[in-house]
Protein backbone atom coordinates (compact mmCIF):
# COMPACT_ATOMS: atom_id res chain seq x y z
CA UNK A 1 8.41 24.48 -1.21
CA UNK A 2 4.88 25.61 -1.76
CA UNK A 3 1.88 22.67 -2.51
CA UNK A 4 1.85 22.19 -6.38
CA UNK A 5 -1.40 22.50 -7.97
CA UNK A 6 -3.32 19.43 -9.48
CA UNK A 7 -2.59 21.06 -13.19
CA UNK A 8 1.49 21.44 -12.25
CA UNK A 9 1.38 18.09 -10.83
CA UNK A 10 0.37 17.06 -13.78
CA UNK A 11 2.67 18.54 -15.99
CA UNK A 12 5.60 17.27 -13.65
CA UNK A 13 4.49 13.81 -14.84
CA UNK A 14 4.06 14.35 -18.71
CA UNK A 15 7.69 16.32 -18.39
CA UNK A 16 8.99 13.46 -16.42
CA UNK A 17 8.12 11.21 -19.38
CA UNK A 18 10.97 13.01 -21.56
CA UNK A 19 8.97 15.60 -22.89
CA UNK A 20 10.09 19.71 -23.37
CA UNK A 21 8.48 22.77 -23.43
CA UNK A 22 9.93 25.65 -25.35
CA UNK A 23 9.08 29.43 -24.80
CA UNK A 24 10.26 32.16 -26.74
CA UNK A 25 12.48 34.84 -25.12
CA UNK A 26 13.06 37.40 -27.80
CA UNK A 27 11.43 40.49 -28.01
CA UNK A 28 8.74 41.28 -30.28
CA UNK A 29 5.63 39.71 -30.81
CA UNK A 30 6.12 35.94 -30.42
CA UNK A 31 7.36 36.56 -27.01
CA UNK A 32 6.13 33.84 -24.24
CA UNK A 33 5.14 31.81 -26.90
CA UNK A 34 4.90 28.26 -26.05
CA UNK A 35 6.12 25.23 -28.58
CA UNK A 36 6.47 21.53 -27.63
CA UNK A 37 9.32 20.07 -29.68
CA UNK A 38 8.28 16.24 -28.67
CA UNK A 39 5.00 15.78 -28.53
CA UNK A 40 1.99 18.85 -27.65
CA UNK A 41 -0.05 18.23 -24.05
CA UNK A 42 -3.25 17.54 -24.06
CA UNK A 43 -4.32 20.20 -21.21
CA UNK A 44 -3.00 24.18 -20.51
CA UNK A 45 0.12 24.64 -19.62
CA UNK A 46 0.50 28.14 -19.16
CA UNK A 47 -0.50 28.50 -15.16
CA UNK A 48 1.39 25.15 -14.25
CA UNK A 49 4.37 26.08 -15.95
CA UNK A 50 4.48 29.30 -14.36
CA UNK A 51 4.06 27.84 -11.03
CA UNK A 52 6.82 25.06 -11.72
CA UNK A 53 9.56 27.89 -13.00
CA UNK A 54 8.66 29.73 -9.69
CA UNK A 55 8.86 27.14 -7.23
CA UNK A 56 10.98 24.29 -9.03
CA UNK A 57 14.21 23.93 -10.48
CA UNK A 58 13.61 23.05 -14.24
CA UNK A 59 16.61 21.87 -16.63
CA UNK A 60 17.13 24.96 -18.96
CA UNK A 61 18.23 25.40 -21.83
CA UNK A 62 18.75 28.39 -24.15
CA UNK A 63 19.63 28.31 -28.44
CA UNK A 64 18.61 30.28 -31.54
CA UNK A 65 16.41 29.16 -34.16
CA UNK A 66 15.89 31.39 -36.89
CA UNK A 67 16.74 34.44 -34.99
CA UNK A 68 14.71 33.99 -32.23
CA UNK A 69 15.85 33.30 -28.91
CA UNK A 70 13.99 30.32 -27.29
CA UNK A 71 14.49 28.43 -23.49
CA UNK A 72 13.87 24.94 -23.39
CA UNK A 73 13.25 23.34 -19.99
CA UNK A 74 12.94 19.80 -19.45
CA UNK A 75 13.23 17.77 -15.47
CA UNK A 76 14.67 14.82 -14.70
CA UNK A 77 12.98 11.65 -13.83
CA UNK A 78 14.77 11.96 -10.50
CA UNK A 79 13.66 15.45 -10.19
CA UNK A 80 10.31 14.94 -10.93
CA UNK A 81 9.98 11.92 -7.99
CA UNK A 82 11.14 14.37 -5.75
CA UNK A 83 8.61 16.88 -6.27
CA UNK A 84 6.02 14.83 -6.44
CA UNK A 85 7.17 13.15 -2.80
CA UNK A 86 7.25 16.58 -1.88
CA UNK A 87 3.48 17.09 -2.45
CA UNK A 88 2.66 13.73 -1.57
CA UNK A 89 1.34 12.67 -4.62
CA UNK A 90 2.44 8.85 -5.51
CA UNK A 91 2.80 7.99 -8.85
């Protein structure tokens, strides 16, 4: 597995503490938007999420709200102490 960043390291930990992040998947213009159904970071996400759906194996999940198709992804305590031992990075 490639070296995290110091940004998707980061967002392992805040997802590791039972937070989500929800992007929209339906065509049109709200497409890639990002919502946070428990709680809204307090830094980007965008670049560290993209590197942790490449390289990682998030917990997704896909529903309708109002018509629009959305993905939520959520890890694992478990999975997030593994990719953090990965990178050497101790809690």
């Amino acid at each position: 597995m490639a070296k995290l960043t110091p940004s998707a390291i980061r967002l392992v930990k805040w997802l590791a503490k039972g937070y989500a992040v929800a992007q929209c998947t339906s065509p049109g213009r709200s497409i890639g938007r990002f919502d946070f159904p428990v709680g809204e970071p307090d830094f980007p996400i965008k670049t560290a999420f993209n590197t942790l759906y490449q390289y990682t194996r998030m917990n997704e999940h896909e529903f309708v709200m109002f018509g629009m198709r959305w993905c939520i992804f959520t890890l694992t305590k478990e999975q997030a102490a593994e990719l953090l031992e990965a990178n050497h990075d101790p809690e």
